[in-house]
C-alpha atoms as a PDB file:
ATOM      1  CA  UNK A   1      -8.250 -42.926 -67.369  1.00  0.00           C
ATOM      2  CA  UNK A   2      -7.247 -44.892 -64.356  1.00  0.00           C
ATOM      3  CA  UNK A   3      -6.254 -43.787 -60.941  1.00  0.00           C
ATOM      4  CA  UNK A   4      -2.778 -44.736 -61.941  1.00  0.00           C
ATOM      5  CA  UNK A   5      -2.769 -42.663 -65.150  1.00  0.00           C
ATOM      6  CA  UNK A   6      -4.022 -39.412 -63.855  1.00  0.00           C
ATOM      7  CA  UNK A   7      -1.479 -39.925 -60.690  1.00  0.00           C
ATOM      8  CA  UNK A   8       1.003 -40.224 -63.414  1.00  0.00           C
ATOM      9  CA  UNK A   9      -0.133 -37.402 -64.850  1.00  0.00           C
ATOM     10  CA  UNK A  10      -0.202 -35.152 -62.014  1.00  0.00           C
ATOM     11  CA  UNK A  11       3.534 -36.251 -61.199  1.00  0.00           C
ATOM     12  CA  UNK A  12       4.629 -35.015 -64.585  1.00  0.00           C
ATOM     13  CA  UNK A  13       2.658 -31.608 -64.523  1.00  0.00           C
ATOM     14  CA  UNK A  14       4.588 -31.298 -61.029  1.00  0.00           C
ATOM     15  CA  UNK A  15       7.946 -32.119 -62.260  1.00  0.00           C
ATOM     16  CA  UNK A  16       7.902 -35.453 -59.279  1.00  0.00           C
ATOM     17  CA  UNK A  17       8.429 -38.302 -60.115  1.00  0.00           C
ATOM     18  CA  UNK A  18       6.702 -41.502 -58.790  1.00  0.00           C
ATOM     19  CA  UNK A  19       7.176 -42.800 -55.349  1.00  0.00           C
ATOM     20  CA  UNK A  20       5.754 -46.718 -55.219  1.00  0.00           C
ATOM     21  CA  UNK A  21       5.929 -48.787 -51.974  1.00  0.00           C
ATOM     22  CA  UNK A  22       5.041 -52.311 -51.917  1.00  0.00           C
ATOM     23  CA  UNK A  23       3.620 -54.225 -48.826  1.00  0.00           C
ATOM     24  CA  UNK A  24       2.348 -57.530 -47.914  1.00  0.00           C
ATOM     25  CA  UNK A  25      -1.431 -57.196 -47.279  1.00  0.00           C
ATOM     26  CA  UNK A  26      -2.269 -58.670 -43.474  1.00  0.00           C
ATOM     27  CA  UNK A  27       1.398 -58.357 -42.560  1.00  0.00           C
ATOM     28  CA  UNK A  28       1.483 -58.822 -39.828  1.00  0.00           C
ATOM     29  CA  UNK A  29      -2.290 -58.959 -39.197  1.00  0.00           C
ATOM     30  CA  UNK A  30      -5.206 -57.403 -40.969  1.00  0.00           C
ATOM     31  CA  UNK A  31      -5.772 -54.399 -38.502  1.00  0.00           C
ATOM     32  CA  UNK A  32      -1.831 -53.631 -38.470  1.00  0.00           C
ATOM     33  CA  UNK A  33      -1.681 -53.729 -42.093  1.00  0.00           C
ATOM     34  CA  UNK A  34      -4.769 -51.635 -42.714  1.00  0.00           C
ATOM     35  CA  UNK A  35      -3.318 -48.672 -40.621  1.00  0.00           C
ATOM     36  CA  UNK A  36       0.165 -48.708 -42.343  1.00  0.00           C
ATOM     37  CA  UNK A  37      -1.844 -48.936 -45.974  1.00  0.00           C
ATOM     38  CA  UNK A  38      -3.766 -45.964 -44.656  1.00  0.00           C
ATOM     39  CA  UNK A  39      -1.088 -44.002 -43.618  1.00  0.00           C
ATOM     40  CA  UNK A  40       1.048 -44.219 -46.916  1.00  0.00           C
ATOM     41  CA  UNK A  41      -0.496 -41.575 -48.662  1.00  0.00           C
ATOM     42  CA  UNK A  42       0.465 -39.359 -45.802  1.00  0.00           C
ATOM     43  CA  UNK A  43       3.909 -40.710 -45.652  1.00  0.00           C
ATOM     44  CA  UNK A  44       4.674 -39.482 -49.347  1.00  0.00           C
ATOM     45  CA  UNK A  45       3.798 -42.646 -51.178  1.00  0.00           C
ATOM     46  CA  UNK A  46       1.974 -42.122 -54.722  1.00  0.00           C
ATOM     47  CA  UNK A  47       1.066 -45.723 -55.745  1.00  0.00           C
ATOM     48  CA  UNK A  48       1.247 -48.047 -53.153  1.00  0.00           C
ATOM     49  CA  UNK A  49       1.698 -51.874 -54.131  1.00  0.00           C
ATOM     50  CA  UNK A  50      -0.446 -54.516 -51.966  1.00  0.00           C
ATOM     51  CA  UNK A  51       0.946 -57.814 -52.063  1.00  0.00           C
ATOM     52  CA  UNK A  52      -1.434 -61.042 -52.374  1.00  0.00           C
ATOM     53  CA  UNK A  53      -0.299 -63.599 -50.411  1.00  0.00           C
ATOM     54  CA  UNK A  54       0.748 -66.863 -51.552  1.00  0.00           C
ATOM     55  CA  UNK A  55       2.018 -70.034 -50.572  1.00  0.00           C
ATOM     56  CA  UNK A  56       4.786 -70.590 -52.735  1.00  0.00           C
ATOM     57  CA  UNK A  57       6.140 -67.147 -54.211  1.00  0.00           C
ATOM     58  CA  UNK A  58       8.724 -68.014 -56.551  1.00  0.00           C
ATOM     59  CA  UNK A  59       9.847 -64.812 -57.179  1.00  0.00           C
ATOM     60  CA  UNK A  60      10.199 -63.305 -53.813  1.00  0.00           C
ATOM     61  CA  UNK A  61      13.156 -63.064 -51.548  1.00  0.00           C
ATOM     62  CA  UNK A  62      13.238 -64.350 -48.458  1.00  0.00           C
ATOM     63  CA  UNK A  63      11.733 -61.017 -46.958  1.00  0.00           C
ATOM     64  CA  UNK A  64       8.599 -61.239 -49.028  1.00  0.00           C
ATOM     65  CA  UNK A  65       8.072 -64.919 -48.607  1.00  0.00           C
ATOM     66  CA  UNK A  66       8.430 -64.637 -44.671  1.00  0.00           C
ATOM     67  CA  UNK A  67       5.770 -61.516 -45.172  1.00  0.00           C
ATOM     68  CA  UNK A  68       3.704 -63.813 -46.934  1.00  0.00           C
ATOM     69  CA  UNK A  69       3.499 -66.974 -44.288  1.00  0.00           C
ATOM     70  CA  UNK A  70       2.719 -64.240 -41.367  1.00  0.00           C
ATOM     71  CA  UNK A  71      -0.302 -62.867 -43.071  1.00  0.00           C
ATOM     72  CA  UNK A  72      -1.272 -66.655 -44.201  1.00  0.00           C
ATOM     73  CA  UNK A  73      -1.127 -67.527 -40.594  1.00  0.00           C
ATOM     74  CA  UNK A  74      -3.085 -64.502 -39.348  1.00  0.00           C
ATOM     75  CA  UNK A  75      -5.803 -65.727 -42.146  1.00  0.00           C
ATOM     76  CA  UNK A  76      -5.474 -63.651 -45.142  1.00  0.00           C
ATOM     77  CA  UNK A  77      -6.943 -64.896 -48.119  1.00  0.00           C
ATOM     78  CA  UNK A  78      -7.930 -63.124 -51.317  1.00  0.00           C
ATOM     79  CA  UNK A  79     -11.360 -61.786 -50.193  1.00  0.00           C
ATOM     80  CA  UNK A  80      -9.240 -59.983 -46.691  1.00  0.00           C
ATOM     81  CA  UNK A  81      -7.087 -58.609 -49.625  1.00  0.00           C
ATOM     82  CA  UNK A  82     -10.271 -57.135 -51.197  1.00  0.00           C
ATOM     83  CA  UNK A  83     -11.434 -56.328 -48.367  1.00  0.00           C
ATOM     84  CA  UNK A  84      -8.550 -54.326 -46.949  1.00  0.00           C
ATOM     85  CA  UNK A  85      -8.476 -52.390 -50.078  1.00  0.00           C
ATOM     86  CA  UNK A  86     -12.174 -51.766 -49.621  1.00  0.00           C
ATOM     87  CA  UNK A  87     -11.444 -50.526 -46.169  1.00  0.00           C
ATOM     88  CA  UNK A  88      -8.423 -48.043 -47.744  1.00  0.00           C
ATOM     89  CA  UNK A  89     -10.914 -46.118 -50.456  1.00  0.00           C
ATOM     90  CA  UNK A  90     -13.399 -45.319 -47.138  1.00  0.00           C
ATOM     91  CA  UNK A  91     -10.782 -42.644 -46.531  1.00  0.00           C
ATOM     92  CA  UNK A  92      -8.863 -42.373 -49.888  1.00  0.00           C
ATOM     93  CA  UNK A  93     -10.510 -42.573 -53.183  1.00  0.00           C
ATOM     94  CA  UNK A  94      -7.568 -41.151 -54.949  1.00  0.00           C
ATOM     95  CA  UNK A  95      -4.180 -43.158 -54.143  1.00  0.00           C
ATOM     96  CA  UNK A  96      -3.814 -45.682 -56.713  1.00  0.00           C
ATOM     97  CA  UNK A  97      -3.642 -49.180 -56.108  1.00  0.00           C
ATOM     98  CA  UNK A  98      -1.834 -52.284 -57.868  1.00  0.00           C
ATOM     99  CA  UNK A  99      -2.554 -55.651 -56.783  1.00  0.00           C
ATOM    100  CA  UNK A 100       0.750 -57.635 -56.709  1.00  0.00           C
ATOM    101  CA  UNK A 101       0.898 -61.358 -56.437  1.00  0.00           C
ATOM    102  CA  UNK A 102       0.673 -64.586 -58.285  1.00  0.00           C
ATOM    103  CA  UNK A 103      -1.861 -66.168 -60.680  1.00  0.00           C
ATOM    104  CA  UNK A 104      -3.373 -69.078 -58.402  1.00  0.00           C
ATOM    105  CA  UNK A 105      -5.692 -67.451 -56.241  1.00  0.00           C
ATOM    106  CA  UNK A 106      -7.054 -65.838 -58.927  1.00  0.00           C
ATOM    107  CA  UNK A 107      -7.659 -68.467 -61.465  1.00  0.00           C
ATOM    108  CA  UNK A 108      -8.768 -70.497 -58.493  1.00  0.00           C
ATOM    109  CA  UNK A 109     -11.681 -67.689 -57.859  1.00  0.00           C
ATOM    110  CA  UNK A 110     -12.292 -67.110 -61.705  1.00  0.00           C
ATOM    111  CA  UNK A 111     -11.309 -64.439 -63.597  1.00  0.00           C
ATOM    112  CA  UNK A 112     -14.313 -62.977 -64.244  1.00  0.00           C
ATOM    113  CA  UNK A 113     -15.878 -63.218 -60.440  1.00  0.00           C
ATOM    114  CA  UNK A 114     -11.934 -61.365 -59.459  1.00  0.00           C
ATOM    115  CA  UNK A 115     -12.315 -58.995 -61.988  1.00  0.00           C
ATOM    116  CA  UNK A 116     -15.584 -57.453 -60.345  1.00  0.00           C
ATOM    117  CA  UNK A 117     -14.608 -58.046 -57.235  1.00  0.00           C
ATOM    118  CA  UNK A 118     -11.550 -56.442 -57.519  1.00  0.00           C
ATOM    119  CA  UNK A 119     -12.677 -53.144 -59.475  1.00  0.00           C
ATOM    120  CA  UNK A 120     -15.299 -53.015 -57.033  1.00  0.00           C
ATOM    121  CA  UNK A 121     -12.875 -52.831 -54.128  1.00  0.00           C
ATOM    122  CA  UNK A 122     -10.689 -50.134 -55.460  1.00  0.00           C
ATOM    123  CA  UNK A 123      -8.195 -52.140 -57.322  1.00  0.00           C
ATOM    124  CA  UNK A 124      -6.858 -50.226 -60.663  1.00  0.00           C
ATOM    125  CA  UNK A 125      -3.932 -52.437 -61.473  1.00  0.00           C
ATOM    126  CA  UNK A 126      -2.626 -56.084 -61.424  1.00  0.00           C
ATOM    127  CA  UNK A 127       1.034 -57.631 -61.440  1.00  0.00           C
ATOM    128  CA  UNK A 128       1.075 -60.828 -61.901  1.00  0.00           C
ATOM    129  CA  UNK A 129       4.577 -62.237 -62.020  1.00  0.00           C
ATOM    130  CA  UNK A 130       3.572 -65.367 -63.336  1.00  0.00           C
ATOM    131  CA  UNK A 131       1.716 -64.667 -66.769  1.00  0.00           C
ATOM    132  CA  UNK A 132       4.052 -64.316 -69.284  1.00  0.00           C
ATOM    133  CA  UNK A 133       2.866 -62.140 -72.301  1.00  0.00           C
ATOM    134  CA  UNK A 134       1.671 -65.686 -73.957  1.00  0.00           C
ATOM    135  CA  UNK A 135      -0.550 -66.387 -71.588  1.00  0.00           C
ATOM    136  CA  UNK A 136      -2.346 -62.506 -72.308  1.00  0.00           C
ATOM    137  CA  UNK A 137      -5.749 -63.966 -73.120  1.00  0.00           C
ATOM    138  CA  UNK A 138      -5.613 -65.484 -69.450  1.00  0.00           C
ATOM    139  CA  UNK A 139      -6.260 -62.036 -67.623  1.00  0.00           C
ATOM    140  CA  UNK A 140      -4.187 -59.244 -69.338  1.00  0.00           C
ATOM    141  CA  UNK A 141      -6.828 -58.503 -71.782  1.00  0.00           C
ATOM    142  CA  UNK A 142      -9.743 -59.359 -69.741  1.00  0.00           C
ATOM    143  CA  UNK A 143      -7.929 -56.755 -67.015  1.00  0.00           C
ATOM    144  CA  UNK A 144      -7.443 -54.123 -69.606  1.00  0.00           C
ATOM    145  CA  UNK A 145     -10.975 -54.499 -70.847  1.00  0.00           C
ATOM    146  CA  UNK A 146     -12.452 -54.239 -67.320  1.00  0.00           C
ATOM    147  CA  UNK A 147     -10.837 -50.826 -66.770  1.00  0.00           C
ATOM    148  CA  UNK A 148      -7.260 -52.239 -64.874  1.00  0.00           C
ATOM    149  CA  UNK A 149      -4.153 -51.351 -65.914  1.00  0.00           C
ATOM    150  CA  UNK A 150      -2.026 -54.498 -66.331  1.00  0.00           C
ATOM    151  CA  UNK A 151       1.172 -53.742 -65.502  1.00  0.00           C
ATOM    152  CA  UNK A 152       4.639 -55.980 -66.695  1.00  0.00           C
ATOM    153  CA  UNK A 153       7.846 -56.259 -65.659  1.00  0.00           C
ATOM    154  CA  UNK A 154      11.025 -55.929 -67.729  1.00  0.00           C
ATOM    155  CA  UNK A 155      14.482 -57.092 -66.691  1.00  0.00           C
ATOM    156  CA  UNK A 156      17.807 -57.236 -67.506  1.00  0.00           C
ATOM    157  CA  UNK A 157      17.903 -60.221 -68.989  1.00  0.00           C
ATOM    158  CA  UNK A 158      14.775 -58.350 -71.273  1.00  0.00           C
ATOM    159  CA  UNK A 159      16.670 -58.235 -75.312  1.00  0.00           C
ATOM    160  CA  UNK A 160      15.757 -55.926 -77.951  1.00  0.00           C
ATOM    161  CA  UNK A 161      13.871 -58.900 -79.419  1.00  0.00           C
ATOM    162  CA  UNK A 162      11.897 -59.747 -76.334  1.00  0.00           C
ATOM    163  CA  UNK A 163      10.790 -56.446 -75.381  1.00  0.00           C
ATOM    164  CA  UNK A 164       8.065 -55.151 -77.935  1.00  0.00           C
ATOM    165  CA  UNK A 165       6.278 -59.096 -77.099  1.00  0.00           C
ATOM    166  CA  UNK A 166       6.611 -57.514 -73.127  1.00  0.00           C
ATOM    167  CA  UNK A 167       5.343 -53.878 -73.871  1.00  0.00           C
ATOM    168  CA  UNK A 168       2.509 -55.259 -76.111  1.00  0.00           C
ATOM    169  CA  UNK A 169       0.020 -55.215 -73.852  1.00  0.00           C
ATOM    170  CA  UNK A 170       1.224 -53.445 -70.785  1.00  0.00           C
ATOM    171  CA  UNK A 171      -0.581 -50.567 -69.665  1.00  0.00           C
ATOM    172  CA  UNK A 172      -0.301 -48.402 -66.692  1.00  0.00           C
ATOM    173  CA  UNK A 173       3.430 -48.437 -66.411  1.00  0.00           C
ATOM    174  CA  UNK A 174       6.712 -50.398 -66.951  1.00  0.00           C
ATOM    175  CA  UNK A 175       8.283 -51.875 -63.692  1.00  0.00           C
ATOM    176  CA  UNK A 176      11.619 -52.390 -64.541  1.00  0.00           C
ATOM    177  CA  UNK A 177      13.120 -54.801 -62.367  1.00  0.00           C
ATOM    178  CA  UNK A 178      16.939 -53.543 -62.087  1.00  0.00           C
ATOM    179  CA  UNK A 179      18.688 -56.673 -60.836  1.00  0.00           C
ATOM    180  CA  UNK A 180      18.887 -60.199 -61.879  1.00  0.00           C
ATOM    181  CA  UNK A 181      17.403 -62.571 -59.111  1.00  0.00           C
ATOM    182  CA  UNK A 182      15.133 -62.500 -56.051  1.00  0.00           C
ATOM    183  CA  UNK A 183      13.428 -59.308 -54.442  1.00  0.00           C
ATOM    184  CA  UNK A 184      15.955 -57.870 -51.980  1.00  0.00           C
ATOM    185  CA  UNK A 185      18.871 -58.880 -53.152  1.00  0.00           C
ATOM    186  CA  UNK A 186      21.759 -56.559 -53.982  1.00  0.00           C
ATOM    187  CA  UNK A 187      21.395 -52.832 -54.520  1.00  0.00           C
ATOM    188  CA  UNK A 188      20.389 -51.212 -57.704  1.00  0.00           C
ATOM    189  CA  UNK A 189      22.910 -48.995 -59.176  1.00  0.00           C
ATOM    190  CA  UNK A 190      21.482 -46.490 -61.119  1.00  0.00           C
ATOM    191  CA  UNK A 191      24.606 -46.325 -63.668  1.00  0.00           C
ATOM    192  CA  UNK A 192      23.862 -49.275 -64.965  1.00  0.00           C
ATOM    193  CA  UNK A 193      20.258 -49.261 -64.805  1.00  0.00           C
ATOM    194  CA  UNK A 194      20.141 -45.793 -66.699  1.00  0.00           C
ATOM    195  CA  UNK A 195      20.471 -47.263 -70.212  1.00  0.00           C
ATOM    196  CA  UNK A 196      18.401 -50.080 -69.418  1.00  0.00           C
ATOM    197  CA  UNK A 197      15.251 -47.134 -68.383  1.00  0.00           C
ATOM    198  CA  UNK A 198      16.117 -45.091 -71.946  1.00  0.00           C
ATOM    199  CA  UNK A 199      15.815 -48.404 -73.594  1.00  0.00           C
ATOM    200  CA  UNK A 200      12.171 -49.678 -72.716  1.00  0.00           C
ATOM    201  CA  UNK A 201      11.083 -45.563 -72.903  1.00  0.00           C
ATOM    202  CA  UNK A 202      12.588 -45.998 -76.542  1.00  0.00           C
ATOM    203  CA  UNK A 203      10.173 -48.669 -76.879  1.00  0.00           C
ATOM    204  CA  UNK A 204       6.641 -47.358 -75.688  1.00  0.00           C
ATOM    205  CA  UNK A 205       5.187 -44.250 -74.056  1.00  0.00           C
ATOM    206  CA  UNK A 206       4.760 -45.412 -70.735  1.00  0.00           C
ATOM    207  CA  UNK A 207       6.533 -44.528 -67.704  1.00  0.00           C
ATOM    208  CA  UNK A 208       9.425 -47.038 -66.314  1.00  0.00           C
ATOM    209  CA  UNK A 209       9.448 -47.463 -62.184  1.00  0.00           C
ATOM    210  CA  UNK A 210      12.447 -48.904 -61.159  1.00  0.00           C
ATOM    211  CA  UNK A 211      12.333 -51.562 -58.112  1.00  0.00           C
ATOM    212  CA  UNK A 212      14.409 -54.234 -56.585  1.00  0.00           C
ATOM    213  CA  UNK A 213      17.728 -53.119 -54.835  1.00  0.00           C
ATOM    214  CA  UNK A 214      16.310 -49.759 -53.385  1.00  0.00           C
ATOM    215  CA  UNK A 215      16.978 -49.710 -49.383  1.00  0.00           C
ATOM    216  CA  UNK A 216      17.966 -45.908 -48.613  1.00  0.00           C
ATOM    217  CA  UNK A 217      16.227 -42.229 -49.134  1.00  0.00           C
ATOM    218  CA  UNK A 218      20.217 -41.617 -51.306  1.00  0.00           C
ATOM    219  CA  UNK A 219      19.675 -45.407 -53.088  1.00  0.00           C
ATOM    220  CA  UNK A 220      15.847 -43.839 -53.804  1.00  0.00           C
ATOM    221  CA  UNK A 221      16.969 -40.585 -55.092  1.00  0.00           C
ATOM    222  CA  UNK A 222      19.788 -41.866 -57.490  1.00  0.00           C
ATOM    223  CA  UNK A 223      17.201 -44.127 -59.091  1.00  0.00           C
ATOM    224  CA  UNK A 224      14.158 -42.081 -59.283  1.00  0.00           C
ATOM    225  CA  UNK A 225      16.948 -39.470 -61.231  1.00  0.00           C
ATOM    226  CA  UNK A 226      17.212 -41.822 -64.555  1.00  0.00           C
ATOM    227  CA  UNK A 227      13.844 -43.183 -64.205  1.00  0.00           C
ATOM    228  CA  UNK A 228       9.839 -41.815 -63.441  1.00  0.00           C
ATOM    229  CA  UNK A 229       9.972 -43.547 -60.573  1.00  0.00           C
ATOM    230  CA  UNK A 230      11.557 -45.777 -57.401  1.00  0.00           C
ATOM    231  CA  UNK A 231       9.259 -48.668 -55.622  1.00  0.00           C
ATOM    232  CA  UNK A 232      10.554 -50.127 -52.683  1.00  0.00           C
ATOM    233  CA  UNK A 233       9.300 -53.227 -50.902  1.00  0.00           C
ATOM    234  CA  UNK A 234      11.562 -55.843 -48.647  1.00  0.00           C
ATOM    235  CA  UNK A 235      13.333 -52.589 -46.994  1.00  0.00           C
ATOM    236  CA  UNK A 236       9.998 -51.597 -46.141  1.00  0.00           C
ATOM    237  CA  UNK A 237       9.049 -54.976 -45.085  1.00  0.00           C
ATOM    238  CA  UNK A 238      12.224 -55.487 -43.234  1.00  0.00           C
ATOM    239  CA  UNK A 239      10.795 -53.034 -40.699  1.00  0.00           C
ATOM    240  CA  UNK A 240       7.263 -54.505 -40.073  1.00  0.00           C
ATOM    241  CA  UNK A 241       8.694 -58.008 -39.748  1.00  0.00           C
ATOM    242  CA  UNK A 242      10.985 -56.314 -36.650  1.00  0.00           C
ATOM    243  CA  UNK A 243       7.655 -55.172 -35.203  1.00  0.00           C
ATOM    244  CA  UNK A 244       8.475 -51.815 -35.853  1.00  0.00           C
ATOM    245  CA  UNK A 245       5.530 -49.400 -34.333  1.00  0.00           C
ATOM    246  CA  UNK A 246       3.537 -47.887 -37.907  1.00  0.00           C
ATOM    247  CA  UNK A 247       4.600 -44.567 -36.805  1.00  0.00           C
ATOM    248  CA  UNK A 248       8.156 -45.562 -37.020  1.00  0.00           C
ATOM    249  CA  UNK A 249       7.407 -47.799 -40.250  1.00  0.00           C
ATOM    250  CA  UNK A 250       6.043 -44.624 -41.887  1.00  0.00           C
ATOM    251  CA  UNK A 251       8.678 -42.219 -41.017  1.00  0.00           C
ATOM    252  CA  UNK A 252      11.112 -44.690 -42.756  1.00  0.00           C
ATOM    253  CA  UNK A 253       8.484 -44.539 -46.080  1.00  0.00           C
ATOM    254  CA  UNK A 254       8.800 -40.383 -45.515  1.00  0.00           C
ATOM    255  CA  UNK A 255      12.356 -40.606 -45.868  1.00  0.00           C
ATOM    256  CA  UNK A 256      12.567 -42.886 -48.694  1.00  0.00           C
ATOM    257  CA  UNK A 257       9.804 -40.699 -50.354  1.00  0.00           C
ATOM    258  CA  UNK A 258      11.765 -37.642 -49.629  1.00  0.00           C
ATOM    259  CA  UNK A 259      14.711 -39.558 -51.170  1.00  0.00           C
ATOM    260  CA  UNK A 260      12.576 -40.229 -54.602  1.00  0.00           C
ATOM    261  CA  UNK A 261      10.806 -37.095 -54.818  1.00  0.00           C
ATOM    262  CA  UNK A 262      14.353 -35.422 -55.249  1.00  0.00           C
ATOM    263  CA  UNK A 263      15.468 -37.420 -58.184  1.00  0.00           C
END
C-alpha cells in the first residue's frame, strides 16, 4: 500500500474527502518553495502535487508555464526536484506525494536510474501528461512495479469506448480533468462534472479528484461534494507568482481546504 492509498483510506474511514494542491517545485526559488511544500500539510492539504519543470509544457496554462520558467531560471532541474522532496520527508514521512510533469526529463535520465531515485526521495506517484496509455510499457508499468502509483487523467472529451484503455493501468487515483483546454481556464461547475465523476467510478474502484477550474474555498466545496476529491493548482500559483509572503500563500490553501473538506 502506498502513501497515497492509505491517505485515501484514512479520508474514507473519516468521512473527508481529498484535498490535493499542486505547485511548481523551485517556484519561485528552491528555499521559498521548500517552506510552502512544508507547510501544506499544516495548511489542510492531503496530497500535495509537485510540479517538474519543463521547458515547453504543452498542457499548462499560462500560470503554470510562467511557474515553470521562474524555477528554470532559479536552476531547478530534476535532481533539485528530488531533492526538495527529499528535504519534505525530513519532517513528514506521511503526506503523500505525486510527481507532476512531462516525460522528457525523465526519459532523458532513464527510467530505471528515475525510478530509484525517485522512490528513494519520497516520491509515491507520477503524472505524466504526456504518455498516453499506449505508450504504458514506457514507465506506467515499470512505475507500478517499483511501488508508484501511476496516476491518469480522464477528460471530457474521455467516451465510453476510450475509458476502460485509460483506467487499465491507472492506479492510485483518477484525476478527472473537468474542463476542456489549458490549466486555469474557466471554472469547473460541478453540475456538469457530476455525471462525468459517477461515470469513471462506474468504471473502476478508484477514487476520482477533480481539478482544473477550482479558484474559491465555495468553487472547492461544490466539487469535492460529487467527487472524492478537489486539487487546485494555478489559483494557488497565482499567489506565489504575486510574491505573496508563504504565510499568506498558506492561509489561502486553509481556506480552500476548509472549502473541500466540507463537500
Amino acid at each position: 500500500m502506498t502513501r497515497i492509498d492509505a491517505k485515501f483510506a484514512a479520508l474514507k474511514a473519516e468521512g473527508k474527502k481529498a484535498f490535493v494542491t499542486y505547485v511548481m517545485a523551485g517556484d519561485p526559488d528552491f528555499d521559498t518553495s521548500l517552506e510552502i511544500v512544508k507547510g501544506l500539510p499544516g495548511a489542510g492539504v492531503d496530497i500535495v502535487e509537485l510540479g517538474l519543470p519543463f521547458t515547453d509544457p504543452m498542457a499548462d496554462g499560462s500560470t503554470i508555464q510562467l511557474a515553470g520558467q521562474r524555477a528554470l531560471k532559479a536552476g531547478m532541474t530534476l535532481e533539485r526536484t528530488l531533492e526538495l522532496a527529499r528535504e519534505f520527508r525530513k519532517s513528514d514521512d506521511t503526506t503523500p506525494i505525486v510527481l507532476m510533469g512531462y516525460y522528457n526529463p525523465i526519459y532523458n535520465r532513464g527510467v530505471d536510474q528515475f525510478l530509484t531515485d525517485a522512490k528513494a526521495a519520497g516520491i509515491d506517484g507520477l503524472i505524466v501528461v504526456d504518455l498516453p496509455p499506449e505508450e504504458d510499457e514506457e514507465l506506467c508499468i515499470p512505475a507500478q512495479a517499483a511501488g508508484l502509483n501511476f496516476i491518469r487523467l480522464a477528460t471530457p472529451t474521455t467516451d465510453d469506448a476510450r475509458l476502460p484503455r485509460v483506467m487499465q493501468n491507472t492506479s492510485g487515483f483518477v484525476y478527472y480533468v473537468s474542463i476542456t483546454g489549458i490549466t486555469g481556464a474557466a471554472e469547473a461547475q460541478a453540475a456538469d462534472v457530476a455525471p462525468e465523476v459517477e461515470r469513471i467510478k462506474a468504471a473502476g474502484d478508484l477514487p476520482v479528484i477533480v481539478g482544473f477550474g477550482i479558484k474559491t474555498p465555495d468553487n472547492a466545496q461544490s466539487i469535492a461534494s460529487i467527487a472524492d476529491g478537489a486539487v487546485v493548482g494555478s489559483a494557488i500559483v497565482s499567489k506565489i507568482e504575486e510574491g505573496k509572503p508563504v504565510a499568506e500563500v498558506l492561509e489561502f490553501v486553509g481556506s480552500l481546504a476548509d472549502g473541500a473538506h466540507r463537500g
